[in-house]
PDB file of N, CA and C in Angstrom:
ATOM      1  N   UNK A   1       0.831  -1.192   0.000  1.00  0.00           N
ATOM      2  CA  UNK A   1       0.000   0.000   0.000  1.00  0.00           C
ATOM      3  C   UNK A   1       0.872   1.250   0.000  1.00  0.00           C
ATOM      4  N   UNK A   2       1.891   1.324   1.108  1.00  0.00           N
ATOM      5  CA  UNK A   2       2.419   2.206   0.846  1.00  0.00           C
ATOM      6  C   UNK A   2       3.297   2.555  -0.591  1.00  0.00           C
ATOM      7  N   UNK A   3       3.891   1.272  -0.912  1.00  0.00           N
ATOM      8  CA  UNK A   3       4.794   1.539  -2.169  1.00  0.00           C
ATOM      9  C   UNK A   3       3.896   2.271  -2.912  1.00  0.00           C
ATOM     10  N   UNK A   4       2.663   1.963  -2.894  1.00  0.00           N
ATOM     11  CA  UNK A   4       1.721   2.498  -4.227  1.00  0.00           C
ATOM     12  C   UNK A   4       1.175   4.203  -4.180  1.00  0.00           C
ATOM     13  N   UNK A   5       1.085   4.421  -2.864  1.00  0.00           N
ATOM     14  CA  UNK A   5       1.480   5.753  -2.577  1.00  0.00           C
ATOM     15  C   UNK A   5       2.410   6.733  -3.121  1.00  0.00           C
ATOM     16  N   UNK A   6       3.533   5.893  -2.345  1.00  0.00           N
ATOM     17  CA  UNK A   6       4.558   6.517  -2.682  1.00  0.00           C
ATOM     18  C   UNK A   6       4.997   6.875  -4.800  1.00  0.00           C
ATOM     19  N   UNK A   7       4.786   5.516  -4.762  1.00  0.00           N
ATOM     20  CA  UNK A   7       4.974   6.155  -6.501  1.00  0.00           C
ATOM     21  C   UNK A   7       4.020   6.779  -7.180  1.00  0.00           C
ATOM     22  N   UNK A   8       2.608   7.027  -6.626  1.00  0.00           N
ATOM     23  CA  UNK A   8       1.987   7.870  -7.002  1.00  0.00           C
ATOM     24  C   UNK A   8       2.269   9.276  -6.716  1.00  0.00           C
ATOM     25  N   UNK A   9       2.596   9.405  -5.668  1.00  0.00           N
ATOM     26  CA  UNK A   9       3.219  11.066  -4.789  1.00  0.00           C
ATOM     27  C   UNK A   9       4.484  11.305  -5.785  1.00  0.00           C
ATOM     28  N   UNK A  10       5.445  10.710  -6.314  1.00  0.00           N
ATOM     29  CA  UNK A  10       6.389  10.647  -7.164  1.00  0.00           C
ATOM     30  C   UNK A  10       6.387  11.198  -8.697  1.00  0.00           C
ATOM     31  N   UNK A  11       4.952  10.553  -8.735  1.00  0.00           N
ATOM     32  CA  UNK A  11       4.285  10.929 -10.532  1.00  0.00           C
ATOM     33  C   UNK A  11       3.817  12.438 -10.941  1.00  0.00           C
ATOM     34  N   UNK A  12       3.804  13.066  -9.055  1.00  0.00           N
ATOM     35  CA  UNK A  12       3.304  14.093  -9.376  1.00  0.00           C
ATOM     36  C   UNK A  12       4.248  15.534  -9.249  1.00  0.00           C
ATOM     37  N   UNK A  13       5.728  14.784  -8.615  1.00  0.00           N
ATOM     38  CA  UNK A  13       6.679  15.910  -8.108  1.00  0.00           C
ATOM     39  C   UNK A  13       7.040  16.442  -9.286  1.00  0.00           C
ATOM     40  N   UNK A  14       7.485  17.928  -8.683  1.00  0.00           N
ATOM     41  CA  UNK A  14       8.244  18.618 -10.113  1.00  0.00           C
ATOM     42  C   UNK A  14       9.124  17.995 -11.081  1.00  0.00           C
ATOM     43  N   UNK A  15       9.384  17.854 -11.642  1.00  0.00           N
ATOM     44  CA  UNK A  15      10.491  17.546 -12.689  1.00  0.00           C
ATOM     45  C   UNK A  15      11.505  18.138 -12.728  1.00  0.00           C
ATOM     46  N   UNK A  16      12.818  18.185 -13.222  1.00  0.00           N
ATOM     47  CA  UNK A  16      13.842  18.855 -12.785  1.00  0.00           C
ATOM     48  C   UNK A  16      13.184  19.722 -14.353  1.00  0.00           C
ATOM     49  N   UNK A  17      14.051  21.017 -14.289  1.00  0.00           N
ATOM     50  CA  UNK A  17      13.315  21.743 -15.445  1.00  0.00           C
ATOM     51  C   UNK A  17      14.233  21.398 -16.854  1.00  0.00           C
ATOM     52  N   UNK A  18      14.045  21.567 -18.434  1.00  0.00           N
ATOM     53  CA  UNK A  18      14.339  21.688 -19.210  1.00  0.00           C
ATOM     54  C   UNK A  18      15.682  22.100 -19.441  1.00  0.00           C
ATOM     55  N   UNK A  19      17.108  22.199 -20.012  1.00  0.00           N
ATOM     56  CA  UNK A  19      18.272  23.048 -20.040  1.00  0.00           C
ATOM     57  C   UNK A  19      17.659  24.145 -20.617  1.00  0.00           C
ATOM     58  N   UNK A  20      16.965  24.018 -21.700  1.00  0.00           N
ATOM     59  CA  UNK A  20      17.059  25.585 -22.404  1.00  0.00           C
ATOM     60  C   UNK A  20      15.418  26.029 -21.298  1.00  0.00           C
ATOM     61  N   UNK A  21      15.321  25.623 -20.917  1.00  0.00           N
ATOM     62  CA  UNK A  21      14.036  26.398 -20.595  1.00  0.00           C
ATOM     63  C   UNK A  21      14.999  27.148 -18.409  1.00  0.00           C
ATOM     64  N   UNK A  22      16.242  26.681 -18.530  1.00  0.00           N
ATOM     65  CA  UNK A  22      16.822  26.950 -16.975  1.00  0.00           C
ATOM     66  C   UNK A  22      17.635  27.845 -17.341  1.00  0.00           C
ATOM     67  N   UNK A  23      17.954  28.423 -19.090  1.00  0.00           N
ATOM     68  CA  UNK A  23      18.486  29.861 -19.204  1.00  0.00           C
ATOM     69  C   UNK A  23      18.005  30.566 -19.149  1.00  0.00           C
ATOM     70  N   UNK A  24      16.588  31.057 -19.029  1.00  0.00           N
ATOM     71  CA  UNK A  24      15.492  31.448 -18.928  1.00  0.00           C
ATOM     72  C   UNK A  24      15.144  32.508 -19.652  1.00  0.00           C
ATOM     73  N   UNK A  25      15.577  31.694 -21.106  1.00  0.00           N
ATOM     74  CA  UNK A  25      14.989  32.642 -22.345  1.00  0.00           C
ATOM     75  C   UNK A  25      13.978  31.532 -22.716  1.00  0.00           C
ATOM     76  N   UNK A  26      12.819  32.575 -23.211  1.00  0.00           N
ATOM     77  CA  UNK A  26      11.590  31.453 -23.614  1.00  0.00           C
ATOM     78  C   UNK A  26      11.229  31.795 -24.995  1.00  0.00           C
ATOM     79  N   UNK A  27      10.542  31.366 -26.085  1.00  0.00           N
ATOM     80  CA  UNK A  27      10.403  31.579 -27.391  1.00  0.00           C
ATOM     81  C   UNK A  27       9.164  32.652 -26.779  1.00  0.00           C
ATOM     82  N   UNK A  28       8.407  33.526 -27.809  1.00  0.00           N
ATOM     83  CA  UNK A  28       7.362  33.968 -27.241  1.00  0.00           C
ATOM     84  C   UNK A  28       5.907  33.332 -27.423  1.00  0.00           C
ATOM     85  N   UNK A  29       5.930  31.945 -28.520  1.00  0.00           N
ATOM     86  CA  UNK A  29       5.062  30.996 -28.474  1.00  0.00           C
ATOM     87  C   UNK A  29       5.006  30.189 -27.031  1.00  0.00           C
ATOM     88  N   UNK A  30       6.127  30.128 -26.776  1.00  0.00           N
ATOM     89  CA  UNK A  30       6.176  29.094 -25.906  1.00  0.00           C
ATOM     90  C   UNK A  30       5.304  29.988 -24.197  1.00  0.00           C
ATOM     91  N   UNK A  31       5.634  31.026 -24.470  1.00  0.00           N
ATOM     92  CA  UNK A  31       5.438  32.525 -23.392  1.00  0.00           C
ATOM     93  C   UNK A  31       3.780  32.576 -23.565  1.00  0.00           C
ATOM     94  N   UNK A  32       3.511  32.738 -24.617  1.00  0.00           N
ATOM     95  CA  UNK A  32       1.909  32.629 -24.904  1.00  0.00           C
ATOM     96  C   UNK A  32       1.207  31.703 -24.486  1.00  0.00           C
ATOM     97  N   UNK A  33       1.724  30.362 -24.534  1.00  0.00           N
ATOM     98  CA  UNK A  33       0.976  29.218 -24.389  1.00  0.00           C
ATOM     99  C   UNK A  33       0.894  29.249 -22.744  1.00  0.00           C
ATOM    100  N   UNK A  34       2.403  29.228 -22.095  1.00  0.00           N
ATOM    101  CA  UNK A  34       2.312  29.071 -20.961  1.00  0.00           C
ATOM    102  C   UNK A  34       1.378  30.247 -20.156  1.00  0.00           C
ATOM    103  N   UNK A  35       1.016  31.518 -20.665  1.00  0.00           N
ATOM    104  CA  UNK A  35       0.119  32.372 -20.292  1.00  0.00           C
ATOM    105  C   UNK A  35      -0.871  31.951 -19.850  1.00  0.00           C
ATOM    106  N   UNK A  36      -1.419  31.666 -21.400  1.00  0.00           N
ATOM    107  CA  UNK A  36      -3.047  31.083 -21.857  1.00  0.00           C
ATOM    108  C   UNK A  36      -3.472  29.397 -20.870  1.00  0.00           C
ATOM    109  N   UNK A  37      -2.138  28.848 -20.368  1.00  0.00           N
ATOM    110  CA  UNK A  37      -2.509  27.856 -19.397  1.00  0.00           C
ATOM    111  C   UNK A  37      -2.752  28.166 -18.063  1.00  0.00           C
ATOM    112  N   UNK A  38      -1.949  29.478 -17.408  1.00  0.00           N
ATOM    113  CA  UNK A  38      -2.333  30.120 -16.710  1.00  0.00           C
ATOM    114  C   UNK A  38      -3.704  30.444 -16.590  1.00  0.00           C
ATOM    115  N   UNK A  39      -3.654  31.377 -17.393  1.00  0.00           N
ATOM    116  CA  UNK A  39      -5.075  32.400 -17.457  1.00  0.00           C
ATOM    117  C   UNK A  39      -6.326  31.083 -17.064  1.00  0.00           C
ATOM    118  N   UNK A  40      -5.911  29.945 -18.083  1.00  0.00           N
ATOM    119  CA  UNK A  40      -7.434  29.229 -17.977  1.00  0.00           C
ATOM    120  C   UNK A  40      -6.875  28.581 -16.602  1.00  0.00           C
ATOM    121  N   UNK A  41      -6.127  27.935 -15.898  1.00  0.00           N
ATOM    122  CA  UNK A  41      -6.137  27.491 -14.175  1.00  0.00           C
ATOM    123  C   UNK A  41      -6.577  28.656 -13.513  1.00  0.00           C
ATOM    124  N   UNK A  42      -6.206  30.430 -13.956  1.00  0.00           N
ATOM    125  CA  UNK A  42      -7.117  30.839 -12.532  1.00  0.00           C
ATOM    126  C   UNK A  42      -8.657  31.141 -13.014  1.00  0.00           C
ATOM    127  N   UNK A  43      -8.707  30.713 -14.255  1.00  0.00           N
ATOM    128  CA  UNK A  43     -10.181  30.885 -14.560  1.00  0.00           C
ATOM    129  C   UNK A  43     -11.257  30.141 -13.826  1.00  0.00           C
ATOM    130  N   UNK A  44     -10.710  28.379 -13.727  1.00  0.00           N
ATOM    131  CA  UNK A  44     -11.018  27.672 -13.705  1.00  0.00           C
ATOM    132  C   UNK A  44     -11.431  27.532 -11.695  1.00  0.00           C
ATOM    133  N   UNK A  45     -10.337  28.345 -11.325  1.00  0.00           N
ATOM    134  CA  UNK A  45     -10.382  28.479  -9.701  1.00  0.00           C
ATOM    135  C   UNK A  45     -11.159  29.299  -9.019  1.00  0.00           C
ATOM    136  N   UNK A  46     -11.600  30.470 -10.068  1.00  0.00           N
ATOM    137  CA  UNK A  46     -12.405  31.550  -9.905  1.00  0.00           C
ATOM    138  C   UNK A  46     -13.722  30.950 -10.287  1.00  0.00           C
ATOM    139  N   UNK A  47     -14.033  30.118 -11.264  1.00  0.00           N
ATOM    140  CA  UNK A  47     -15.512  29.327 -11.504  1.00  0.00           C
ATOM    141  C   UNK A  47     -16.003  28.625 -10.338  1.00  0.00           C
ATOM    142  N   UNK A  48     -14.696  27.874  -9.699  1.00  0.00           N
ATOM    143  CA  UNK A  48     -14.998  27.249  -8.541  1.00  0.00           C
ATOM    144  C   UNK A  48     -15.757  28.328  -7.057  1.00  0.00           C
ATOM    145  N   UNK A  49     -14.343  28.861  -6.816  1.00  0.00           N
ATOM    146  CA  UNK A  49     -14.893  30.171  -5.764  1.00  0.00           C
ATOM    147  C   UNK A  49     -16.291  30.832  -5.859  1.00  0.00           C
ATOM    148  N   UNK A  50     -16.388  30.750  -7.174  1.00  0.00           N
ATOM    149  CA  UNK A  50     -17.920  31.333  -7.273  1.00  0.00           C
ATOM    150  C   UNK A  50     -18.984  30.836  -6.947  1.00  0.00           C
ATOM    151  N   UNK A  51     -19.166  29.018  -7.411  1.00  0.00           N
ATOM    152  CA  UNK A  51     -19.858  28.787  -7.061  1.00  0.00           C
ATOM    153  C   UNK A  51     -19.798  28.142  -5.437  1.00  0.00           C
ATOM    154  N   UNK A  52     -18.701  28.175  -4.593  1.00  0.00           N
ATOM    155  CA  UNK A  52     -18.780  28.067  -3.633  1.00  0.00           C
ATOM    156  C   UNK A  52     -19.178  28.915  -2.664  1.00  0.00           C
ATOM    157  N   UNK A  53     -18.821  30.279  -3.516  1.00  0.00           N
ATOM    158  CA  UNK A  53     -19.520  31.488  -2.632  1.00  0.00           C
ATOM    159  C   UNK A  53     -21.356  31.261  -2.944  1.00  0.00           C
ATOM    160  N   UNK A  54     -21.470  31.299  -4.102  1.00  0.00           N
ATOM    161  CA  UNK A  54     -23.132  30.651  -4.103  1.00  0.00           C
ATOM    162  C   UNK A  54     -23.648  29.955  -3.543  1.00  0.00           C
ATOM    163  N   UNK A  55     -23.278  28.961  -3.168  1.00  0.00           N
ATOM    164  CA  UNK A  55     -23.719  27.894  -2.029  1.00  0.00           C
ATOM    165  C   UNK A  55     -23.872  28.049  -0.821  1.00  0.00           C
ATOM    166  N   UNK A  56     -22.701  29.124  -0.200  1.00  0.00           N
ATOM    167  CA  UNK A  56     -22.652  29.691   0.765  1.00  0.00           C
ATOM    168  C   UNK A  56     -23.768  30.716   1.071  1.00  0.00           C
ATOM    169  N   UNK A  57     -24.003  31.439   0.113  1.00  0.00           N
ATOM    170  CA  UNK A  57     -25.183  32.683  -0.025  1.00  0.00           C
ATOM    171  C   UNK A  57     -26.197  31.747  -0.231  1.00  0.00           C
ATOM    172  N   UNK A  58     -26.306  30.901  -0.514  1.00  0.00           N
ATOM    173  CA  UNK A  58     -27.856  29.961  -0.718  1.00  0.00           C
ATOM    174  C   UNK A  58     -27.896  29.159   1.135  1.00  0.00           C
ATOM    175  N   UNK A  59     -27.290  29.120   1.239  1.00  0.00           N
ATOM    176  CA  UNK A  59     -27.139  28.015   2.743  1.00  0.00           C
ATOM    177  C   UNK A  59     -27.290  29.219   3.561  1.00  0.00           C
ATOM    178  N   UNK A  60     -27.109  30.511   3.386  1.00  0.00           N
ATOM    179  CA  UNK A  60     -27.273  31.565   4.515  1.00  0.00           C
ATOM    180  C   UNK A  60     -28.631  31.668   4.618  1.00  0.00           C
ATOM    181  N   UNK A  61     -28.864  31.707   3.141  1.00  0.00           N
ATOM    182  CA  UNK A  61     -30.758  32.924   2.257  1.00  0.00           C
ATOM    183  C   UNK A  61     -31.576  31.384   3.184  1.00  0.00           C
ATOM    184  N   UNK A  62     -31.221  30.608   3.331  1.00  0.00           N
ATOM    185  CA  UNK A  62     -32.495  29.701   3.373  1.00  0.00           C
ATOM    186  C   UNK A  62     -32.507  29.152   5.161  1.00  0.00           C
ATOM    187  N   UNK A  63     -31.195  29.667   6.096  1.00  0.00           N
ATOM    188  CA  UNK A  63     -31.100  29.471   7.767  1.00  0.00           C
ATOM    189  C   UNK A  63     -31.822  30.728   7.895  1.00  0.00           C
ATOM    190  N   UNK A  64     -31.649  31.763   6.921  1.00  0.00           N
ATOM    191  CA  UNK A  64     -32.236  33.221   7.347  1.00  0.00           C
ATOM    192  C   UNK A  64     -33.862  32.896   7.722  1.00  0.00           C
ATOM    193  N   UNK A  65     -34.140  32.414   6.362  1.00  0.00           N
ATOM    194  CA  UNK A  65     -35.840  32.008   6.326  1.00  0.00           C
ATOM    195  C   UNK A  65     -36.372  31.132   7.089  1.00  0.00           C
ATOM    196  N   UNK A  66     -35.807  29.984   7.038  1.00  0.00           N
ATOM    197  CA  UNK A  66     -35.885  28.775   7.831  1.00  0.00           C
ATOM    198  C   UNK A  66     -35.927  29.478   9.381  1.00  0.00           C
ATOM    199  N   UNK A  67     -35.507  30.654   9.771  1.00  0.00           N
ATOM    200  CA  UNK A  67     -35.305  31.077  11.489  1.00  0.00           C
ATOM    201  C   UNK A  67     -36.852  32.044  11.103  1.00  0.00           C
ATOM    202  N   UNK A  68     -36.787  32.671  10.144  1.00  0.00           N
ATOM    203  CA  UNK A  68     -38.113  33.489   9.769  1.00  0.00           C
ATOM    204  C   UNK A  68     -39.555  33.061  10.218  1.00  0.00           C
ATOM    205  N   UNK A  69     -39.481  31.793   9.499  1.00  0.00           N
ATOM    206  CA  UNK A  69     -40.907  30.925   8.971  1.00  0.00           C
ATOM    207  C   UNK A  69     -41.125  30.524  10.964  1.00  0.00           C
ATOM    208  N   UNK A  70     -39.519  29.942  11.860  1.00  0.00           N
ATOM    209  CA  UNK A  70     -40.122  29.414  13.181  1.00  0.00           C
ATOM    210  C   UNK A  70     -40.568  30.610  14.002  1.00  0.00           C
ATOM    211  N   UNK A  71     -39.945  31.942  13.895  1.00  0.00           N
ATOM    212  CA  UNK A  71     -40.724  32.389  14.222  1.00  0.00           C
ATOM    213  C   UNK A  71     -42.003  33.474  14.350  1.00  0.00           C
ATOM    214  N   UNK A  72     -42.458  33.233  12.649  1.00  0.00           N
ATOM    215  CA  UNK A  72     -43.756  33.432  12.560  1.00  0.00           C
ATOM    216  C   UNK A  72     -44.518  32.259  13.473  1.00  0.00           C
ATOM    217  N   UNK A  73     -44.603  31.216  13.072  1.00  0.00           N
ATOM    218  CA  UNK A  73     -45.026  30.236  13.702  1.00  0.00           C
ATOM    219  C   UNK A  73     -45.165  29.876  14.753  1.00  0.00           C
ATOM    220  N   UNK A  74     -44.260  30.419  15.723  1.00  0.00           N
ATOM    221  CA  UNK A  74     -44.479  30.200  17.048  1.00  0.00           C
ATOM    222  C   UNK A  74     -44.889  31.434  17.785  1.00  0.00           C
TER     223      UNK A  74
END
């Protein structure tokens, strides 16, 4: 079990980097792409946040009411 761990935790460590990419001149294709992979991971983190903040604003809107409705009722 553990071995299988472990070489999974392994599959995911950095890599040592590229030679030409550790002089740290980059083509400007290569600059673009790595942007545009950016841009869409914090896109993708910000879709999330959102709808977690929604859930959150829905789970508030409905303890708000839910405390409303007991005490009309009582």
């Amino acid at each position: 079990m553990t071995e299988t761990l472990e070489r999974a935790i392994a599959r995911f460590r950095l890599r040592p980097a590229a030679p030409e990419a550790a002089s740290g001149r980059v083509s400007a294709a290569a600059f673009r792409a790595m942007a545009l992979e950016r841009l869409r991971a914090v896109e993708r983190d910000v879709g999330e946040l959102k709808a977690r903040v929604n859930g959150l604003i829905f789970v508030v809107a409905g303890a708000v009411v839910s405390q409303l409705v007991l005490k009309v009722m009582a």
